[in-house]
N, C-alpha and C. Protein backbone atom coordinates (compact mmCIF):
# COMPACT_ATOMS: atom_id res chain seq x y z
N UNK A 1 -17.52 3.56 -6.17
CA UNK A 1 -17.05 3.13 -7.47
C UNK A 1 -16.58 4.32 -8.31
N UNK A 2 -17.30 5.20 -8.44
CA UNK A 2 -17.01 6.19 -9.28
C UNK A 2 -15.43 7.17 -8.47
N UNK A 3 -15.60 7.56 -7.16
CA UNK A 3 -14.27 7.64 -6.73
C UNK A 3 -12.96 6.58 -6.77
N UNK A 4 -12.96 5.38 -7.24
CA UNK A 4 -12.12 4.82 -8.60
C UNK A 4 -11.92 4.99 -9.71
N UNK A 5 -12.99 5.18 -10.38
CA UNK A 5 -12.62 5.79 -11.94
C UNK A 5 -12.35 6.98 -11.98
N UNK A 6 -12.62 7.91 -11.32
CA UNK A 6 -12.80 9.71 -11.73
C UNK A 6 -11.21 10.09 -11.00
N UNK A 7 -11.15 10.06 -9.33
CA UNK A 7 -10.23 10.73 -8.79
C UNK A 7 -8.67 10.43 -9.57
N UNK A 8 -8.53 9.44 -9.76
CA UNK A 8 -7.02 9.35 -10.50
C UNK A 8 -6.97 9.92 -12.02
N UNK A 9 -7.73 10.19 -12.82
CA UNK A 9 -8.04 11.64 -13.31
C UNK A 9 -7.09 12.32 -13.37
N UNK A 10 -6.18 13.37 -13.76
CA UNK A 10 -5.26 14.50 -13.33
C UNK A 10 -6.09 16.20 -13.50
N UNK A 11 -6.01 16.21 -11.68
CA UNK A 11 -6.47 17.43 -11.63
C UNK A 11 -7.78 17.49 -11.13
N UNK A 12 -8.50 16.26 -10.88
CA UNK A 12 -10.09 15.93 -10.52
C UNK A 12 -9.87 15.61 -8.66
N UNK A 13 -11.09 16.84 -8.09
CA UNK A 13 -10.95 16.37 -7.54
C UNK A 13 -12.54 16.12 -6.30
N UNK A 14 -12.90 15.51 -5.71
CA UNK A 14 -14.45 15.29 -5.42
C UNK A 14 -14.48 16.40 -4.07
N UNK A 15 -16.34 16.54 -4.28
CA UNK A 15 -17.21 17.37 -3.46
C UNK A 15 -17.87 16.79 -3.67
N UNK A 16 -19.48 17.67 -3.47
CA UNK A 16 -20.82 17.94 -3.40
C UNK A 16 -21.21 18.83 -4.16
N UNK A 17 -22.86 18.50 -4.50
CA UNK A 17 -23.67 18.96 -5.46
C UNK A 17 -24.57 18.99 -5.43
N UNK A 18 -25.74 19.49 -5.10
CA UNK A 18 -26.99 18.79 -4.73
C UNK A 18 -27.59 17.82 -3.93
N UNK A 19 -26.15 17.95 -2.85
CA UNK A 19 -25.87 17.32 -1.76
C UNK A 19 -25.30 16.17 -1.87
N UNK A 20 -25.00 15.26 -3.03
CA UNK A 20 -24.25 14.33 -3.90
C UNK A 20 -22.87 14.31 -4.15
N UNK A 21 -22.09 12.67 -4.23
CA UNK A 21 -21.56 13.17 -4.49
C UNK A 21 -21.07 13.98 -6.03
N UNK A 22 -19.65 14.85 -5.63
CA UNK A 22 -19.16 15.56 -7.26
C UNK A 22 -18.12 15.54 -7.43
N UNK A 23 -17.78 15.84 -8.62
CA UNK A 23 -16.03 15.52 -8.90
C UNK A 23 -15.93 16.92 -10.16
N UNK A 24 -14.68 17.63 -9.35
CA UNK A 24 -14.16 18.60 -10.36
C UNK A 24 -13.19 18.87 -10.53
N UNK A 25 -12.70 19.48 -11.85
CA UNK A 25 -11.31 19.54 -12.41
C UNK A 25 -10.89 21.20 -12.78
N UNK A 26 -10.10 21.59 -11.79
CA UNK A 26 -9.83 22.75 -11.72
C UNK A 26 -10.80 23.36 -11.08
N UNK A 27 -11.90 22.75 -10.08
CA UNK A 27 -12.66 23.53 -9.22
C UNK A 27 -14.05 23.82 -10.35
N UNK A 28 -13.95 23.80 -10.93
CA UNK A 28 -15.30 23.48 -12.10
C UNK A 28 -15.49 22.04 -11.94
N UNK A 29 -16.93 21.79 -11.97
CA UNK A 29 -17.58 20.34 -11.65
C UNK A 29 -17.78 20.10 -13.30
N UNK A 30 -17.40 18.49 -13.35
CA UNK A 30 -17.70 17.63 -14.45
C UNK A 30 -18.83 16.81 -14.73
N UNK A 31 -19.15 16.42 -13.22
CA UNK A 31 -19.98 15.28 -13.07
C UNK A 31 -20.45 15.19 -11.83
N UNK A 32 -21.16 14.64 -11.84
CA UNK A 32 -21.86 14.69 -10.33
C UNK A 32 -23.16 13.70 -10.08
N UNK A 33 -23.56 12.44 -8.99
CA UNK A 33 -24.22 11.97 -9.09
C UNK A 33 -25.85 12.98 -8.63
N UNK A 34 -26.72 11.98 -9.39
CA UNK A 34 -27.68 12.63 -9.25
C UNK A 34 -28.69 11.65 -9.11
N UNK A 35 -29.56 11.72 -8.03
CA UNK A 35 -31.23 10.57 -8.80
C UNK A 35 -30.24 9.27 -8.98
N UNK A 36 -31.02 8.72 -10.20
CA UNK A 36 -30.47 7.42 -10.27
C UNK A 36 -29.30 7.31 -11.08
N UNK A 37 -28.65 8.75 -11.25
CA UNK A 37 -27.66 8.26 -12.60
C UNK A 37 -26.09 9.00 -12.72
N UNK A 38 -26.16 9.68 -13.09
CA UNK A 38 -24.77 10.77 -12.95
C UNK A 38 -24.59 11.74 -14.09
N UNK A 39 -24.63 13.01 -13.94
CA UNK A 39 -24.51 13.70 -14.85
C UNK A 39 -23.34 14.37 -15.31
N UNK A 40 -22.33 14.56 -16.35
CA UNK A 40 -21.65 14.51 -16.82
C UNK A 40 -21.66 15.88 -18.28
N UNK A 41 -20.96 16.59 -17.73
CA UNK A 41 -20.45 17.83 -18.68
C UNK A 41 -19.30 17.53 -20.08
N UNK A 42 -19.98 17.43 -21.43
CA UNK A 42 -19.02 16.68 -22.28
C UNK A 42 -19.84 18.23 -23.36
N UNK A 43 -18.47 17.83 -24.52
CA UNK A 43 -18.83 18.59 -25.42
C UNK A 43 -20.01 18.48 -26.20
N UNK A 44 -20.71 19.60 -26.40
CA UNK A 44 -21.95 19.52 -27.67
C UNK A 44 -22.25 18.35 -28.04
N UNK A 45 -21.58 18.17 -29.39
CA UNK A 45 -22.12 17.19 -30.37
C UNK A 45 -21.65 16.06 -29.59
N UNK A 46 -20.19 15.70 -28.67
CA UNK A 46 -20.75 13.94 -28.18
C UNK A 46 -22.22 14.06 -26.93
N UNK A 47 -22.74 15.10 -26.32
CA UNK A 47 -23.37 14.72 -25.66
C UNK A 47 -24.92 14.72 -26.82
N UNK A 48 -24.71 15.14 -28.10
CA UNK A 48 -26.42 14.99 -28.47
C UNK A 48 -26.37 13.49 -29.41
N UNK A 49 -24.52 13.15 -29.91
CA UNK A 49 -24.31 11.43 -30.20
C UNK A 49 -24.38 10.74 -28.80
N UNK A 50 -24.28 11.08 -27.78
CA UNK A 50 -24.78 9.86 -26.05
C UNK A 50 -25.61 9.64 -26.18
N UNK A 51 -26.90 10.84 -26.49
CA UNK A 51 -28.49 10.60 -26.43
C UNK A 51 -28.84 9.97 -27.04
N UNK A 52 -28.35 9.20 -28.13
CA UNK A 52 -29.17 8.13 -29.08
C UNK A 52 -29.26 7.04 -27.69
N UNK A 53 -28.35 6.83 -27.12
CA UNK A 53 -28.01 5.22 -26.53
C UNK A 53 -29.05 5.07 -25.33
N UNK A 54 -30.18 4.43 -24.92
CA UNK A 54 -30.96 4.35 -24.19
C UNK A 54 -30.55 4.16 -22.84
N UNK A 55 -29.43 4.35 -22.25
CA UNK A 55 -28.74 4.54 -20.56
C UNK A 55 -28.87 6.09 -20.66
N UNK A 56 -28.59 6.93 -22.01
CA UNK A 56 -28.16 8.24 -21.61
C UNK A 56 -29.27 8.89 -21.72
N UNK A 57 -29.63 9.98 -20.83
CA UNK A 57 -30.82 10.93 -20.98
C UNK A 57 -30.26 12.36 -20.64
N UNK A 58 -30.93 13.08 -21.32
CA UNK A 58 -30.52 15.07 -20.54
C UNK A 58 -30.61 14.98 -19.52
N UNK A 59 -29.33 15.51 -18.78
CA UNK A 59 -29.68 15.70 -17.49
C UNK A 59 -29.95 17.25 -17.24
N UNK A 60 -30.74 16.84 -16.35
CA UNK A 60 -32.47 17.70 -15.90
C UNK A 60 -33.33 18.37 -14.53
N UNK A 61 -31.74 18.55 -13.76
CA UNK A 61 -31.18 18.42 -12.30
C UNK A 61 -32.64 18.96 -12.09
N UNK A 62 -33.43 18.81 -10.57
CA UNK A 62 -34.76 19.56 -10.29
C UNK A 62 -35.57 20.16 -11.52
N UNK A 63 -35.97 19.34 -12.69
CA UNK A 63 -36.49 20.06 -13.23
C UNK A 63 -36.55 20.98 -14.37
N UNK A 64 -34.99 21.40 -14.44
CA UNK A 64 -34.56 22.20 -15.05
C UNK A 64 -34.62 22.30 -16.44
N UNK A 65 -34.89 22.91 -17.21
CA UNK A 65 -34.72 22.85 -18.64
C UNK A 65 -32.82 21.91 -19.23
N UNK A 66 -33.36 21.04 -20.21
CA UNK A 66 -32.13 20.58 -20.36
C UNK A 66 -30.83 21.42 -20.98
N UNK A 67 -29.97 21.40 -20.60
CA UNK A 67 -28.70 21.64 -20.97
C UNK A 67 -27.60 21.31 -21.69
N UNK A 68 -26.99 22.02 -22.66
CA UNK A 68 -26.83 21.22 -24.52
C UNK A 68 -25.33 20.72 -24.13
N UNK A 69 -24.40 21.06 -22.90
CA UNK A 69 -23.13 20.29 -23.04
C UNK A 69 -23.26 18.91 -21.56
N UNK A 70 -24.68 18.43 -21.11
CA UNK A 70 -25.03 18.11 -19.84
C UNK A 70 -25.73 16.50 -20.59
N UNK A 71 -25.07 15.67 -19.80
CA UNK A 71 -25.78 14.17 -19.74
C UNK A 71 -26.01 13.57 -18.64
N UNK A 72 -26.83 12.63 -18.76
CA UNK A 72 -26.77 12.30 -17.44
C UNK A 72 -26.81 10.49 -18.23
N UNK A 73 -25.95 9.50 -17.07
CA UNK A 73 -25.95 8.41 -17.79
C UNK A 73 -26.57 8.07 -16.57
N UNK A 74 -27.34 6.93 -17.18
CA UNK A 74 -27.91 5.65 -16.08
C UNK A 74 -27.70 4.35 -16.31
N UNK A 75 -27.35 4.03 -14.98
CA UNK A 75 -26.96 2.44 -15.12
C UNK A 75 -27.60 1.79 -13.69
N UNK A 76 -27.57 0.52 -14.30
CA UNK A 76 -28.14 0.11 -12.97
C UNK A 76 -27.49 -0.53 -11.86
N UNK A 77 -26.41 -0.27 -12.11
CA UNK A 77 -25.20 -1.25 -11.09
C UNK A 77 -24.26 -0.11 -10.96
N UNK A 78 -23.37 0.31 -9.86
CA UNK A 78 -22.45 1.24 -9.86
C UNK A 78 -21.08 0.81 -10.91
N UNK A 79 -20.82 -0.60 -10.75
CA UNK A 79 -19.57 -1.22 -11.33
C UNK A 79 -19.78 -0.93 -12.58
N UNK A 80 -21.47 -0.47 -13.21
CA UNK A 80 -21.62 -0.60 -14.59
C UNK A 80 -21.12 0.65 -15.01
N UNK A 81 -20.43 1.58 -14.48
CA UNK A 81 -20.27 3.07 -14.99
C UNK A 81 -18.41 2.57 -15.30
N UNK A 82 -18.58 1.48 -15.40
CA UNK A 82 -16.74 1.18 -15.78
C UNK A 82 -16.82 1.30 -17.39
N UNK A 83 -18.06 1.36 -17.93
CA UNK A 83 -18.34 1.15 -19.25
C UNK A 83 -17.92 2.47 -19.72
N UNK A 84 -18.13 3.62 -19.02
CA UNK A 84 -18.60 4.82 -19.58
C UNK A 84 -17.09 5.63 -18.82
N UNK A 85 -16.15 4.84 -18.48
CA UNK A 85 -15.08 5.20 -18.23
C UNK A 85 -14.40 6.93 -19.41
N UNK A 86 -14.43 6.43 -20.81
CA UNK A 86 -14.00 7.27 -21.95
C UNK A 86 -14.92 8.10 -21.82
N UNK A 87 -16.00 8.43 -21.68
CA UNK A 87 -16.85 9.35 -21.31
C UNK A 87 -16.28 10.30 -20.50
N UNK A 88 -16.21 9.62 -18.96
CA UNK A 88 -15.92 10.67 -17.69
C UNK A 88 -14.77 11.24 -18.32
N UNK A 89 -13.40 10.61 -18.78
CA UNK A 89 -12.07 10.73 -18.93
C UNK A 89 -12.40 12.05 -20.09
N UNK A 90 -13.01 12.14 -21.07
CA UNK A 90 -13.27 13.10 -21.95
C UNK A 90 -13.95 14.47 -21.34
N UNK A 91 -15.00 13.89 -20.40
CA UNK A 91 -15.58 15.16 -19.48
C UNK A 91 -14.41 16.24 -18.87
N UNK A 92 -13.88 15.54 -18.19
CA UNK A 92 -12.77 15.89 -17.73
C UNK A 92 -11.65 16.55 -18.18
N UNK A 93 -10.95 16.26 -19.38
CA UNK A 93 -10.77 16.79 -20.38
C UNK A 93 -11.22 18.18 -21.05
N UNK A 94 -12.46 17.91 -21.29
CA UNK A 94 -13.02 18.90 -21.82
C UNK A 94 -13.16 20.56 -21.04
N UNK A 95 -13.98 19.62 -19.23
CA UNK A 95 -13.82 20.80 -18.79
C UNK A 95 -12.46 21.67 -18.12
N UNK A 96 -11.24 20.57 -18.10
CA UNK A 96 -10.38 21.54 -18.23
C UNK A 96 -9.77 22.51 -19.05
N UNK A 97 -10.12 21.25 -20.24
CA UNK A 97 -9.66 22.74 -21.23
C UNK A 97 -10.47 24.06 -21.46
N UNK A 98 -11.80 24.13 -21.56
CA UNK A 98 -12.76 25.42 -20.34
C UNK A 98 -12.09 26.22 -20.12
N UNK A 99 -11.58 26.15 -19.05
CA UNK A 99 -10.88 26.98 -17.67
C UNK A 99 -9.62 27.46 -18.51
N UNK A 100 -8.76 26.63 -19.40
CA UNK A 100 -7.61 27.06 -19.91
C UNK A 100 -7.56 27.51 -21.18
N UNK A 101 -8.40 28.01 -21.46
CA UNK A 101 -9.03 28.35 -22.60
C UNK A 101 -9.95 29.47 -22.60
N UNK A 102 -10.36 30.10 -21.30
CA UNK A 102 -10.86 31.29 -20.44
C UNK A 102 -12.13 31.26 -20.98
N UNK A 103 -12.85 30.04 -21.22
CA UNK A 103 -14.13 29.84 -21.41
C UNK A 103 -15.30 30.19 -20.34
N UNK A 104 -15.00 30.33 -19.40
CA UNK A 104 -16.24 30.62 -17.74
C UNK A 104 -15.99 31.67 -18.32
N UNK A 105 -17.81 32.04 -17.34
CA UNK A 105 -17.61 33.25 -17.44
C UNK A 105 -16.88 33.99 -16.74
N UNK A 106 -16.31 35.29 -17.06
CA UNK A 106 -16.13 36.28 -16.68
C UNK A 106 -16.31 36.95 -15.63
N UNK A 107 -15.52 37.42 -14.61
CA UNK A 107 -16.27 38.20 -13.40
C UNK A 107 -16.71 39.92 -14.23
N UNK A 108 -17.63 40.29 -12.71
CA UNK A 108 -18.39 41.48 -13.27
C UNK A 108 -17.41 42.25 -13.34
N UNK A 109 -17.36 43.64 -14.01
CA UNK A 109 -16.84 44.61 -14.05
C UNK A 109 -17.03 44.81 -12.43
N UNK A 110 -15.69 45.30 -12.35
CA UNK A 110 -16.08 46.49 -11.24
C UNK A 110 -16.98 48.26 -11.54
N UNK A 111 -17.53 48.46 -10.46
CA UNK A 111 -18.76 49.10 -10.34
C UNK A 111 -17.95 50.22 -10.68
N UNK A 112 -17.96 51.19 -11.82
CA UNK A 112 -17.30 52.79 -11.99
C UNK A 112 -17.75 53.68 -11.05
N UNK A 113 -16.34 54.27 -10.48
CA UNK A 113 -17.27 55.68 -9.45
C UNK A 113 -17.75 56.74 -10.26
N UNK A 114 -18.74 57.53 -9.85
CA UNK A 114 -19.42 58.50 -10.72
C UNK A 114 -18.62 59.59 -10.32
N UNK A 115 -18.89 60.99 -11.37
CA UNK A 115 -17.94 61.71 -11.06
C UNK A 115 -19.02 62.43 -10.68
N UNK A 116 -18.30 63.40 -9.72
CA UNK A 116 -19.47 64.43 -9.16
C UNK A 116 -19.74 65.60 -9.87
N UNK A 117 -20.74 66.41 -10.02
CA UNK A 117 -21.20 67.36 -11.33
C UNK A 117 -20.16 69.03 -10.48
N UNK A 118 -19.89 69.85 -11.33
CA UNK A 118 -18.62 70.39 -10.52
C UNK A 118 -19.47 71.40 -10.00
N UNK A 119 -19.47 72.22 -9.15
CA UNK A 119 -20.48 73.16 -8.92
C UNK A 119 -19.79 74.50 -9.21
């Protein structure tokens, strides 16, 4: 089900995650099922307005301390994630603009050669 709503997307495209499946846009993951529900990378403030609604909880992959742009929705039917369609479509969204917007991080510096002391 969810590879109906997500892949036609522009730019989304599915893997794995925790051995699950995942769906990402520009090679950065959006969403990804998890447990019983699917977790979903949206901006700040709509993911701490999701948390009022009793389907949505922090998602909390193994444990993890929760994460402030990370939801996880639950439903109990797969067809029921047709609801939360504007959701994914915004995830998606969001995390492309991320990437185009040079929001990831950064790779490391490269390592400086030392100079040798002159003798």
């Amino acid at each position: 089900m969810l590879d109906a709503l997500l892949l036609p997307l522009p730019g989304v495209t599915a893997g794995k995650m925790f051995g699950y499946p995942a769906y990402y846009v520009h090679r950065k993951l959006f969403a990804c099922v998890y447990g019983d529900g699917v977790g979903v990378k949206v901006p700040e403030a709509m993911a701490n307005e999701l948390l009022t609604q009793k389907h949505i909880v922090p998602f909390q992959p193994m444990g993890r301390a929760r994460m402030r742009e990370w939801i996880q929705i639950n439903r109990a039917s797969s067809e029921d994630y047709e609801q939360d369609q504007e959701v994914f479509h915004r995830a998606a969204q969001f995390v492309g603009a991320l990437k185009k917007a040079g929001r990831l991080k950064p790779p490391s510096p490269a390592p400086q050669k030392r100079k040798r002391p002159q003798t």
